[in-house]
Structures are given as structure tokens and as C-alpha cells.
C-alpha atoms as a PDB file:
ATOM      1  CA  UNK A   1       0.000   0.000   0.000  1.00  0.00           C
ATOM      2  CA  UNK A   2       1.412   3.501  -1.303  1.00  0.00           C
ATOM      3  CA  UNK A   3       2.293   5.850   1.665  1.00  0.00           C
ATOM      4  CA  UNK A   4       1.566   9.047  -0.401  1.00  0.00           C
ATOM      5  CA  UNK A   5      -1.695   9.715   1.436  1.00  0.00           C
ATOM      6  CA  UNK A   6      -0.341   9.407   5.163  1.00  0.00           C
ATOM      7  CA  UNK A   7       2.904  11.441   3.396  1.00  0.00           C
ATOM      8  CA  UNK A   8       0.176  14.689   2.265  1.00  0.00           C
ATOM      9  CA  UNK A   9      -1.750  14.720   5.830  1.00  0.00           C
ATOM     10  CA  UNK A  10       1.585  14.847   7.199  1.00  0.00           C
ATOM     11  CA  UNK A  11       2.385  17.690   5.410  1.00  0.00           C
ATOM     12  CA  UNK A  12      -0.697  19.505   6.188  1.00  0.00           C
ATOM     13  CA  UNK A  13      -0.208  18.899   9.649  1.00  0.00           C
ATOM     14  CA  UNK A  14       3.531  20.245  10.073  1.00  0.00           C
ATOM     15  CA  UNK A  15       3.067  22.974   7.378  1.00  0.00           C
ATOM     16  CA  UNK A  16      -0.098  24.302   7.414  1.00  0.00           C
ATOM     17  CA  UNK A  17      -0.647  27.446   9.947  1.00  0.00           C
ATOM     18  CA  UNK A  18      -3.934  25.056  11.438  1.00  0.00           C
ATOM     19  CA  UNK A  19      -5.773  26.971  13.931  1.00  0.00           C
ATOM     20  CA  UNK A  20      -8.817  25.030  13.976  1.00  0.00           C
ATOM     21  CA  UNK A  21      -8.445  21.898  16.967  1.00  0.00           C
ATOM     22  CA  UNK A  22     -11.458  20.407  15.355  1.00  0.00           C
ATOM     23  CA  UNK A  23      -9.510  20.079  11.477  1.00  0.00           C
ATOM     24  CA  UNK A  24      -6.581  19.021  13.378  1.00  0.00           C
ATOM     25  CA  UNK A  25      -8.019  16.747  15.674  1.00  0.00           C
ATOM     26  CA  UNK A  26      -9.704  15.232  12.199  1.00  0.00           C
ATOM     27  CA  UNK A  27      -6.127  15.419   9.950  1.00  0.00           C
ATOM     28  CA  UNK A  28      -4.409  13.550  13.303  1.00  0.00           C
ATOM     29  CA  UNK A  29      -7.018  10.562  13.273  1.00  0.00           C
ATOM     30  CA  UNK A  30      -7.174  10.149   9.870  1.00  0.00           C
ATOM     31  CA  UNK A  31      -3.395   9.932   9.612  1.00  0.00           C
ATOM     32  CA  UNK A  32      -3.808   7.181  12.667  1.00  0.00           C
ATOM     33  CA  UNK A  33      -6.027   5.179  10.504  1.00  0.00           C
ATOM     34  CA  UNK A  34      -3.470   5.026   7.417  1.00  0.00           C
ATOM     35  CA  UNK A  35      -1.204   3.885   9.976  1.00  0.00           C
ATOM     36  CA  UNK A  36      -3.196   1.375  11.039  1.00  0.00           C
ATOM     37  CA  UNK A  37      -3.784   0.233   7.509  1.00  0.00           C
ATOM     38  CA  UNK A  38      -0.320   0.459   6.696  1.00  0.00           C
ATOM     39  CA  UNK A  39       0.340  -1.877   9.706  1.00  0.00           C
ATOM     40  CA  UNK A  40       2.839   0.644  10.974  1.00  0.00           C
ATOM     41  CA  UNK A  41       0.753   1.692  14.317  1.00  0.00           C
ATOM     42  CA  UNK A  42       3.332  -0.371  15.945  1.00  0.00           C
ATOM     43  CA  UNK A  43       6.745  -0.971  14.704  1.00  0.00           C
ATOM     44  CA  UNK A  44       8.016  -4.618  13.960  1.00  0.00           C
ATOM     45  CA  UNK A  45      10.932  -5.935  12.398  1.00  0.00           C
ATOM     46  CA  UNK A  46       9.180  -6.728   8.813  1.00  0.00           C
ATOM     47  CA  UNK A  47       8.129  -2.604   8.521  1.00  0.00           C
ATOM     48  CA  UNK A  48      10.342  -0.949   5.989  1.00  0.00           C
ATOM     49  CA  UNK A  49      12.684   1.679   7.764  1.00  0.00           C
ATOM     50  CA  UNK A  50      10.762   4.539   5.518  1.00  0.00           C
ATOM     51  CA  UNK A  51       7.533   3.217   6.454  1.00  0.00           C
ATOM     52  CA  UNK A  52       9.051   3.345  10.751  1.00  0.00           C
ATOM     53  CA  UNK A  53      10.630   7.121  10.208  1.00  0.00           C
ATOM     54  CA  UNK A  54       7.130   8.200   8.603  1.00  0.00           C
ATOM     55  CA  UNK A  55       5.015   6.443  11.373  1.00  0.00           C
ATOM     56  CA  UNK A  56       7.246   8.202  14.347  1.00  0.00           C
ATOM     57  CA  UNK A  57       7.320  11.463  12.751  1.00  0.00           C
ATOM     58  CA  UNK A  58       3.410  10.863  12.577  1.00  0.00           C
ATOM     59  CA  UNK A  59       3.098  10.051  15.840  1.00  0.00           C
ATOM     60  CA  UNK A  60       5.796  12.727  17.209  1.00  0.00           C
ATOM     61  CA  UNK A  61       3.396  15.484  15.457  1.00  0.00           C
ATOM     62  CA  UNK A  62       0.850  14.549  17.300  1.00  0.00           C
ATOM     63  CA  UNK A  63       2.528  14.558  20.693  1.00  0.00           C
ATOM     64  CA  UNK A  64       3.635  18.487  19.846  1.00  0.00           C
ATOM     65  CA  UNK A  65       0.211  19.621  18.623  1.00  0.00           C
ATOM     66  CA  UNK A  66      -1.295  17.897  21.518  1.00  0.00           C
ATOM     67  CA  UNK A  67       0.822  20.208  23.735  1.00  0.00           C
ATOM     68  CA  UNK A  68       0.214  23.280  21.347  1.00  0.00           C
ATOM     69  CA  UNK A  69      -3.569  22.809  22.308  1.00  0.00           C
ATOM     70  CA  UNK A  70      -2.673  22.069  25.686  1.00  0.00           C
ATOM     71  CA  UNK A  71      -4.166  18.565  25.955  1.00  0.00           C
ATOM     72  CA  UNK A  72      -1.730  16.693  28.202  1.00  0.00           C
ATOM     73  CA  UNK A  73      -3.968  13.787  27.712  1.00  0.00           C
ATOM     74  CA  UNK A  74      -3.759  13.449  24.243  1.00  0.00           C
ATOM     75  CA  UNK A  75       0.369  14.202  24.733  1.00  0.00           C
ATOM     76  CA  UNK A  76       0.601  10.891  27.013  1.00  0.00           C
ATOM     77  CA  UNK A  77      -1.225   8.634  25.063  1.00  0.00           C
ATOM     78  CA  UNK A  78       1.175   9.588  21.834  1.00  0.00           C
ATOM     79  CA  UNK A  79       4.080   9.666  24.245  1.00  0.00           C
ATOM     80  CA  UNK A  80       3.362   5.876  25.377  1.00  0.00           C
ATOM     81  CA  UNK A  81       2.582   5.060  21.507  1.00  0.00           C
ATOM     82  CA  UNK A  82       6.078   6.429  20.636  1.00  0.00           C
ATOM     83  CA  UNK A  83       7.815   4.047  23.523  1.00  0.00           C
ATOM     84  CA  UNK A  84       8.176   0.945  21.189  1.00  0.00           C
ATOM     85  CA  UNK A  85       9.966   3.246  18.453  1.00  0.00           C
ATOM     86  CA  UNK A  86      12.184   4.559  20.635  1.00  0.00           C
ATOM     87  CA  UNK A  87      13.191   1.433  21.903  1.00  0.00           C
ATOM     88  CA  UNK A  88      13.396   0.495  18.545  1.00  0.00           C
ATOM     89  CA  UNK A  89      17.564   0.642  17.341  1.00  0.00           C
ATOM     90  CA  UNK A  90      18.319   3.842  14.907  1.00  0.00           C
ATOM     91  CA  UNK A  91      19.565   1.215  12.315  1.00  0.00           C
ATOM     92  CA  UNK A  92      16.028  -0.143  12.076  1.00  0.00           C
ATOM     93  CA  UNK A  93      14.785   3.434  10.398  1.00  0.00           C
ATOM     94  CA  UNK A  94      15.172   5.775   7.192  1.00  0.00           C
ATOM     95  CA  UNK A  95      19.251   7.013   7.180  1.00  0.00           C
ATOM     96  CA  UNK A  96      19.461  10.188   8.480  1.00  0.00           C
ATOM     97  CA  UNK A  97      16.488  10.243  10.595  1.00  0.00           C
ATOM     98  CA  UNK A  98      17.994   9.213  13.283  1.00  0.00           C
ATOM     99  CA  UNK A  99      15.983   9.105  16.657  1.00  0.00           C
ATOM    100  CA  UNK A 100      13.767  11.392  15.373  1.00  0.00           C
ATOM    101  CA  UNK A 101      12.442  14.092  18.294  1.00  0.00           C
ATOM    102  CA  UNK A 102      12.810  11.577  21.268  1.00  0.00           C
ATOM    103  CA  UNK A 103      14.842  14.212  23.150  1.00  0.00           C
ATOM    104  CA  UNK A 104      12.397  16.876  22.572  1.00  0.00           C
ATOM    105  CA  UNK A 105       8.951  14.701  23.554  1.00  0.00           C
ATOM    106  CA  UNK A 106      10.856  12.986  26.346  1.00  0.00           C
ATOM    107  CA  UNK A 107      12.009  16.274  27.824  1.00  0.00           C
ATOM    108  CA  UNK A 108       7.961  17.123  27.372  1.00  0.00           C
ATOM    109  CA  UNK A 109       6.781  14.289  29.328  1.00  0.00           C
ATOM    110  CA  UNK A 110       9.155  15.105  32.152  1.00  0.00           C
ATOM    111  CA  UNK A 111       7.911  18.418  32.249  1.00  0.00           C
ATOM    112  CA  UNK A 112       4.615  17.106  32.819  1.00  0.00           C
ATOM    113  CA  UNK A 113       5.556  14.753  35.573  1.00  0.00           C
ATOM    114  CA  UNK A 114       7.038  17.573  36.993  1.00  0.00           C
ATOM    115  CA  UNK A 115       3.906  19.651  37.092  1.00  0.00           C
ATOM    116  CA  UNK A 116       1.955  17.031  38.138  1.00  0.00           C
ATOM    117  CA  UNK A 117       4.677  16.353  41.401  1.00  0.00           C
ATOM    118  CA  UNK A 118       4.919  13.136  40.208  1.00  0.00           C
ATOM    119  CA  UNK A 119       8.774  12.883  41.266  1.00  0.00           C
ATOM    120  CA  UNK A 120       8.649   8.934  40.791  1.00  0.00           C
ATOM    121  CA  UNK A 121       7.586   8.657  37.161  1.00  0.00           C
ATOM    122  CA  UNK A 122      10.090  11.461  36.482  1.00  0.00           C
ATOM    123  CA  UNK A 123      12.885   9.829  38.005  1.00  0.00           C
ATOM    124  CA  UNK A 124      12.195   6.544  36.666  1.00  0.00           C
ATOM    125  CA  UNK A 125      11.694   8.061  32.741  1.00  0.00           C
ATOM    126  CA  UNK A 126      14.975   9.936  33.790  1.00  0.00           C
ATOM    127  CA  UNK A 127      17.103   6.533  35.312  1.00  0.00           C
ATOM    128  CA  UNK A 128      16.180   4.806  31.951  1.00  0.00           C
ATOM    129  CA  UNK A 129      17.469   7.147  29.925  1.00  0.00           C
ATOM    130  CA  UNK A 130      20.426   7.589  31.565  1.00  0.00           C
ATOM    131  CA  UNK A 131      20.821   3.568  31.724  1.00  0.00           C
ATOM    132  CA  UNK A 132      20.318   3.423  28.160  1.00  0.00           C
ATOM    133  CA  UNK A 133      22.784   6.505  27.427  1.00  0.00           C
ATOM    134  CA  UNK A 134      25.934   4.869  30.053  1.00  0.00           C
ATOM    135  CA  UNK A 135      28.977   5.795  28.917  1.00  0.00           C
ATOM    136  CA  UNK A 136      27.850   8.354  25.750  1.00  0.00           C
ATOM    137  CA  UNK A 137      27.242  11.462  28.211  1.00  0.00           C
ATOM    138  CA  UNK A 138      24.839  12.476  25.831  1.00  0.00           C
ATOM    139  CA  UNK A 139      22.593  13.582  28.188  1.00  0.00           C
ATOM    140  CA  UNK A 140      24.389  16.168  29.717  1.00  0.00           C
ATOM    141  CA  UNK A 141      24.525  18.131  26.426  1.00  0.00           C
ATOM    142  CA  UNK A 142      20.638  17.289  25.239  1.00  0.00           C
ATOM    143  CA  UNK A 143      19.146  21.152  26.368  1.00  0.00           C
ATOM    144  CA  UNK A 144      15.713  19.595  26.121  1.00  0.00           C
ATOM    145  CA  UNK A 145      16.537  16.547  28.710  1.00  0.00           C
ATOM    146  CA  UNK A 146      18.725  18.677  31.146  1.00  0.00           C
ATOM    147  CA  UNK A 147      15.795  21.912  30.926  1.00  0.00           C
ATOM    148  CA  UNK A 148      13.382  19.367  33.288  1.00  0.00           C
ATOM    149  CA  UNK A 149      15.940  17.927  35.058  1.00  0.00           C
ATOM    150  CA  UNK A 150      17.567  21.713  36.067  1.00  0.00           C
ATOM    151  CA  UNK A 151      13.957  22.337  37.325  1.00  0.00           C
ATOM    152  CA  UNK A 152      13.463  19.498  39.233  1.00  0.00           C
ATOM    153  CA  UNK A 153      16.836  20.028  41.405  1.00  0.00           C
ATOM    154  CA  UNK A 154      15.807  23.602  41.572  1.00  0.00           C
ATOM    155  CA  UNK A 155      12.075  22.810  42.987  1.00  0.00           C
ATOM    156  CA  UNK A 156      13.937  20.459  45.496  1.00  0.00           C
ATOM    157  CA  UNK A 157      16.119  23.269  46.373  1.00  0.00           C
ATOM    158  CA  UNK A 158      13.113  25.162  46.609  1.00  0.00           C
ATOM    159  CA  UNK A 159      14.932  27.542  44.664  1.00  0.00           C
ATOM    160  CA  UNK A 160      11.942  28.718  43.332  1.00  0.00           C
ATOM    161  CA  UNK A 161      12.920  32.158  41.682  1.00  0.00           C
ATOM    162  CA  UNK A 162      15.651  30.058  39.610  1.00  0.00           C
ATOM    163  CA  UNK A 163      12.634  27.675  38.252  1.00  0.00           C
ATOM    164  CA  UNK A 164      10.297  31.207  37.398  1.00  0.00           C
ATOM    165  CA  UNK A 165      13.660  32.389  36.070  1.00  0.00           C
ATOM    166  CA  UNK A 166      14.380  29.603  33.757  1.00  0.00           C
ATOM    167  CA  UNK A 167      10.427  29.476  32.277  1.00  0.00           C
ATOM    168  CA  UNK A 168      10.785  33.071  30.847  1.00  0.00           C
ATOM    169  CA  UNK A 169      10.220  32.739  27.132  1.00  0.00           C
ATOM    170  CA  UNK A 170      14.037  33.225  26.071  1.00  0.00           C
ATOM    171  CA  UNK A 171      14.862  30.719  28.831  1.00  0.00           C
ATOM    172  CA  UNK A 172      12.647  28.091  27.153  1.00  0.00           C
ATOM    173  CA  UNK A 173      13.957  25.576  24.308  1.00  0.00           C
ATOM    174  CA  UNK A 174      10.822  25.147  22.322  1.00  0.00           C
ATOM    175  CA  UNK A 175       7.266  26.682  22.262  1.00  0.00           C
ATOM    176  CA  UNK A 176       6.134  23.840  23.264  1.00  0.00           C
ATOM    177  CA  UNK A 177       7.846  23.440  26.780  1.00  0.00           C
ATOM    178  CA  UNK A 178       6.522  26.806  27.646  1.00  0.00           C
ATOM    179  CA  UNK A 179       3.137  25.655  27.827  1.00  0.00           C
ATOM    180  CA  UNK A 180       4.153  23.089  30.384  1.00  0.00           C
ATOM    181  CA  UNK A 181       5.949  25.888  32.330  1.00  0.00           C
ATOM    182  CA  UNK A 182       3.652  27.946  32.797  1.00  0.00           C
ATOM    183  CA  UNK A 183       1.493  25.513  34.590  1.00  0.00           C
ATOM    184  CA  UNK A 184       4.574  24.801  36.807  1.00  0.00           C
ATOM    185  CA  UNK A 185       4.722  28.302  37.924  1.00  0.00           C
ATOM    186  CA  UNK A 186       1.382  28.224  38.874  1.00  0.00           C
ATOM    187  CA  UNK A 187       1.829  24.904  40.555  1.00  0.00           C
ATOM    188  CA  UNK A 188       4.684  26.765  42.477  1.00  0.00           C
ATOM    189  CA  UNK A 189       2.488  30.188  42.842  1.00  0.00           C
ATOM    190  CA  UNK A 190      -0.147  27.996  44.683  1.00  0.00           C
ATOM    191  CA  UNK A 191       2.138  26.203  46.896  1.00  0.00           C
ATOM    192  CA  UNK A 192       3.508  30.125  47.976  1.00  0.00           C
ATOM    193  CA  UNK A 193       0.169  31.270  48.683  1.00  0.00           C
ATOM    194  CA  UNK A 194      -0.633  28.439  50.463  1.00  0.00           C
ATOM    195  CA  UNK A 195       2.493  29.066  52.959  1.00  0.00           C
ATOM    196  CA  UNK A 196       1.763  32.850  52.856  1.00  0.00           C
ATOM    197  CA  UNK A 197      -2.098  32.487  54.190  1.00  0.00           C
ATOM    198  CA  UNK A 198      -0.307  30.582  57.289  1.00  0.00           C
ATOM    199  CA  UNK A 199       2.484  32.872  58.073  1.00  0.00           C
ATOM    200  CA  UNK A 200       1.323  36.321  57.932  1.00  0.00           C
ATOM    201  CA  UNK A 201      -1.940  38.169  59.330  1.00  0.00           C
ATOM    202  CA  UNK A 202      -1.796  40.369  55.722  1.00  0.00           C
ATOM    203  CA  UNK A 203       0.768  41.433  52.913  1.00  0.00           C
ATOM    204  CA  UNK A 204       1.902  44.930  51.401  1.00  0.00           C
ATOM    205  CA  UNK A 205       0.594  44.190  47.942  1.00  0.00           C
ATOM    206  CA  UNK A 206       4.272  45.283  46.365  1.00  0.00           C
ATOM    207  CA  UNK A 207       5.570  42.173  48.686  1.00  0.00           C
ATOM    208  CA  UNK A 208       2.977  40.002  46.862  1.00  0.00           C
ATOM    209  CA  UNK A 209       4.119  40.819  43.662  1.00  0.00           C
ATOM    210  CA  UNK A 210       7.487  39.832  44.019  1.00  0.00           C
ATOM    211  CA  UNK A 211       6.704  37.049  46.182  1.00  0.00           C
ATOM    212  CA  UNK A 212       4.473  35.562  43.902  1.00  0.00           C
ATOM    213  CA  UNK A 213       5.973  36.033  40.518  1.00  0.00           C
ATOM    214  CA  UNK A 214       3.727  37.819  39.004  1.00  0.00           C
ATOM    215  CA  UNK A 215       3.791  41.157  36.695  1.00  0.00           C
ATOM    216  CA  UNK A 216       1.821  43.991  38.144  1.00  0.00           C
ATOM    217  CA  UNK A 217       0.184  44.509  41.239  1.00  0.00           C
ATOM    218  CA  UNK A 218      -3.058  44.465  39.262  1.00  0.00           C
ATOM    219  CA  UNK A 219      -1.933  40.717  38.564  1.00  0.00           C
ATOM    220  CA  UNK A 220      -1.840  40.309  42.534  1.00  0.00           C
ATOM    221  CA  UNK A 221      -5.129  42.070  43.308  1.00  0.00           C
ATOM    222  CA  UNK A 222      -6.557  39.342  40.528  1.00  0.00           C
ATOM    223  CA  UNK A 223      -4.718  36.109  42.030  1.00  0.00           C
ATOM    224  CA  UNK A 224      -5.990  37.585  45.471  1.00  0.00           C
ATOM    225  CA  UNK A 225      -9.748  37.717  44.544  1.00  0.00           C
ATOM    226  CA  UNK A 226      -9.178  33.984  43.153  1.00  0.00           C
ATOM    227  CA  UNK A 227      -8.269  33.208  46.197  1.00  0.00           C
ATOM    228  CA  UNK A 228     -10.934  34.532  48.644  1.00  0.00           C
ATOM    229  CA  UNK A 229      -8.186  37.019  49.829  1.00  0.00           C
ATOM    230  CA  UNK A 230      -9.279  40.569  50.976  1.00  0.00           C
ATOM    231  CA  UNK A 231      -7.639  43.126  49.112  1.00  0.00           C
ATOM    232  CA  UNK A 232      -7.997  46.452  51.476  1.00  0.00           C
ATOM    233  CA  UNK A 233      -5.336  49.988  51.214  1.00  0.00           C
ATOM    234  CA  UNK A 234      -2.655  47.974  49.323  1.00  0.00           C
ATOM    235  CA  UNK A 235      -2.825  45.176  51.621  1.00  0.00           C
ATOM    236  CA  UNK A 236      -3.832  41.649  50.893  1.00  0.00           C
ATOM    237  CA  UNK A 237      -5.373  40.268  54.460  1.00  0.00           C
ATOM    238  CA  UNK A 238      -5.378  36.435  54.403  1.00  0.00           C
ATOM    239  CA  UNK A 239      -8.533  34.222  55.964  1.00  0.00           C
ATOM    240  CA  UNK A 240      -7.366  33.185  59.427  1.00  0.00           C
ATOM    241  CA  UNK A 241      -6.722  29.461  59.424  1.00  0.00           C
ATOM    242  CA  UNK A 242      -9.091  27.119  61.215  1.00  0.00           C
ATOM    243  CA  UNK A 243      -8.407  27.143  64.626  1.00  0.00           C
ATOM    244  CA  UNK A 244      -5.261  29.820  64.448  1.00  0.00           C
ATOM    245  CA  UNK A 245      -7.134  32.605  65.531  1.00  0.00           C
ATOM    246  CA  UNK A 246      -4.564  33.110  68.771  1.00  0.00           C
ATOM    247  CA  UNK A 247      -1.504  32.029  66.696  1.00  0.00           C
ATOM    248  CA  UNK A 248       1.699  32.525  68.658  1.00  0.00           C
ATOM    249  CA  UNK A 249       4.629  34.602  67.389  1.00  0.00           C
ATOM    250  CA  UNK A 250       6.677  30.856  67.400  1.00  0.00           C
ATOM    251  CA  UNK A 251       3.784  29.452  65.307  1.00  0.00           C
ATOM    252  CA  UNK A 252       3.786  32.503  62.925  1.00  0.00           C
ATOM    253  CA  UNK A 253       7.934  32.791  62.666  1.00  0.00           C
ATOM    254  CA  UNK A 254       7.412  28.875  61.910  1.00  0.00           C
ATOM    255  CA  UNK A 255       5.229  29.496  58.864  1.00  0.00           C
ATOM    256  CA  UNK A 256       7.580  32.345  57.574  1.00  0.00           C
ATOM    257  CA  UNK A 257      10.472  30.179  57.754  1.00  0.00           C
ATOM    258  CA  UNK A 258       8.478  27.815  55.408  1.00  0.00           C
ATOM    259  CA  UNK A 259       7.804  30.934  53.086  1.00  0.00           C
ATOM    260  CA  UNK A 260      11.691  32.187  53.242  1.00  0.00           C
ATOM    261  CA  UNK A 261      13.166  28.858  52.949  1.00  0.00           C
ATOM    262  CA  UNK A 262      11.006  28.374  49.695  1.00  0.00           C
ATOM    263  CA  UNK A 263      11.479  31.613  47.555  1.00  0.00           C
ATOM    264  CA  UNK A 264      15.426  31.820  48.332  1.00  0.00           C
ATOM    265  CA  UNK A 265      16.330  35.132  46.679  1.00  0.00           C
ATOM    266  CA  UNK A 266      13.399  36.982  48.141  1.00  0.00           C
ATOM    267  CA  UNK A 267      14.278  36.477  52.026  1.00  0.00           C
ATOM    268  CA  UNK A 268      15.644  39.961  52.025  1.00  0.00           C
ATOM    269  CA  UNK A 269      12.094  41.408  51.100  1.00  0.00           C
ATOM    270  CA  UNK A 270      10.303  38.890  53.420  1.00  0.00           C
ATOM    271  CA  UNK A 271      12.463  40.121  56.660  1.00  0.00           C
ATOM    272  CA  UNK A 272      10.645  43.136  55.458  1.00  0.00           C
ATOM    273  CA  UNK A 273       7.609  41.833  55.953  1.00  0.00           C
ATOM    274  CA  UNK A 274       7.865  40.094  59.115  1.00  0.00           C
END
């Protein structure tokens, strides 16, 4: 069977400027089903190497559109379809194709662990890969492996400014990983609050801002409001705790510890605070 049709909705799926999720949603399953005809939905030693390079590239656009329309659903299921061909030796595929954009959707699905805190399933994904790459210290120089695994030392660290640092657009190495980082920041924004509402009484909305990572203070009086914070002469006055209504200073330099330990590079501006 000719594989000139699963060849053109290729090609209208990496070239086209597709801003419709419906037409692409329709492009990706149609190009599924050619695989599937094809009998290249799974790779096998009988499967000509052009017919393997064209079924992972397939599959590979998928995983990055998935992201693009920020469907992290749709990204795992291609991710764990694209397993078996990466497993799969380089010699088995086209010349020159070599292991296609493993590093890129690996690095993905990392990210996503990490935003999820699933520190397990990234450190597994992560020990394989480093089993499998012994002795090549390729790793080390693959920006799209080491951008997830920088951020996950970081967020141990709880070097939090360094992770909001590094998911700046220009600190990025695709489009594509900055969707993924942006819900990490607010994973990490959350997790601040959270701290926040149990050390202090109330917060000089310029504080917030910093403390928070966000942009403006109008950004702050927003995330506040979201929160069930009251927002009162540019202060933002937290919901006492259930059953801290007599905290104790101890209890309250506690918490703060918890906030300064968390957001190292902003403990200056918190001593402020306190």
C-alpha cells in the first residue's frame, strides 16, 4: 500500500498554519487510521525503515500539537505510543532520521511529571534514559533533557525564583515546553500562597508581587480575589486558618520560615515583611 496519502496529511499537519483543533483533531485521526492500515501503528521488524521514520514522525506530530492545544492527555497517550519506536535501534529506520524528536517529547513528558509532582515517574523516565545513554554522556549536552531535570533540582532546592527564572520565554527551548511551564509556575504560585495564608496576618501588595511572581500589582489584586483574599489599602489580608485565631509569634515565625526557605532570593524582602 502507497504511503503518499499518510505522506500529504503529514504535510498539512507540520506545514499548514492550522488553527482550527477540530480540522486538526480530524487530519491527526485520519493519519492514525493510514497507519493502522499500513500496519505501521506499531513498529516490527518486517516494517520498511521509511515506512518506521514516517510512522514516528506521525506520531511525534501529534505529541507536539497535543501540547500546542494544551491537551496533556492526548500528549501521554502519543508519548506511550512512541515508547516501542524509541526502543526500537536507529539502524532499524530511514538514514538520516535518526531518533527522530525523542529528546524533545521525552524532555515534554518530564515536564509534565514535573507539574503534576509526580517525582517517581520522572525519576524513573529519567534513570532509563540515563541507563540506556551509560557511557555516551549524551545527556548532559541534550538542552531539552537537562531543561526538566535543572527544574526538578531547583524545585527540590526550593529555589523557586531560579525555576520562574528559567520558564521566561528566552529561557525556554521550544514553544512547546513553555506551555508546560507555565502551569509549573502556577503549581509553584499555589504552593507560595498556600504558605503565605499561614504565616502572615496580611501582605503589602508590592511584597505580593514579588513574592508571587507575578507582573503587576493588578496581577496580585486578581490572584488575590481567586483566592478569597481581601484586598484592602494595598494590603492583601489572608482568611485566618481554622483554629489559628490566637496564633503565637513561634507558630507565625514557623510558617515564615516555610515561606523564606522556599522563595530563596526573596528572604531579604520577606524580613521586610515580618
Amino acid at each position: 500500500m502507497s504511503t503518499s496519502a499518510l505522506t500529504n496529511i503529514l504535510s498539512q499537519l507540520q506545514h499548514n498554519s492550522l488553527s482550527n483543533p477540530h480540522e486538526i483533531s480530524s487530519l491527526l485521526t485520519k493519519a492514525k487510521r493510514q497507519l493502522l492500515a499500513l500496519n505501521a501503528l506499531l513498529p516490527s521488524p518486517t516494517t520498511p525503515p521509511h515506512l518506521l521514520s514516517l510512522a514516528r514522525q506521525t506520531l511525534e506530530t501529534g505529541a507536539l500539537l497535543s501540547i500546542r492545544a494544551q491537551d496533556p492527555d492526548a500528549f501521554t497517550r502519543y508519548y506511550q505510543q512512541l515508547l516501542p519506536f524509541y526502543e526500537s535501534p536507529d539502524s532499524n529506520f530511514e538514514q538520516g532520521t535518526g531518533n527522530g524528536q525523542r529528546s524533545k517529547v521525552t524532555g515534554l513528558y518530564l515536564l509534565l511529571l514535573l507539574t503534576k509532582g509526580d517525582y517517581a515517574g520522572f525519576h524513573t523516565v529519567l534513570e532509563g534514559l540515563e541507563i540506556e545513554e551509560a557511557g555516551k554522556g549524551d545527556l548532559d549536552g541534550d538542552e531539552y533533557i537537562q531543561y526538566p531535570v535543572k527544574l526538578e533540582r531547583w524545585l527540590m532546592e526550593g529555589s523557586y525564583d531560579r525555576v520562574w527564572g528559567a520558564t521566561k520565554r528566552e529561557g525556554v527551548p521550544s514553544e512547546e515546553y513553555g506551555v508546560f511551564s507555565e502551569v509549573l509556575v502556577g503549581t509553584i504560585r499555589s504552593e507560595i500562597a498556600s504558605c503565605s495564608e499561614k504565616a502572615y496576618p496580611s501582605l503589602p501588595i508590592a511584597n505580593a508581587k514579588n513574592l508571587l511572581f507575578l507582573e503587576s500589582e493588578g496581577a496580585v489584586v486578581s490572584f488575590a480575589q481567586d483566592r478569597g483574599w481581601v484586598v484592602k489599602d494595598g494590603r492583601i489580608y489572608f482568611p485566618i486558618q481554622q483554629g489559628d485565631g490566637m496564633r503565637s509569634e513561634k507558630d507565625i515565625l514557623v510558617a515564615s520560615g516555610q515561606v523564606i526557605e522556599n522563595t530563596i532570593g526573596y528572604a531579604r524582602e520577606l524580613e521586610t515583611i515580618v
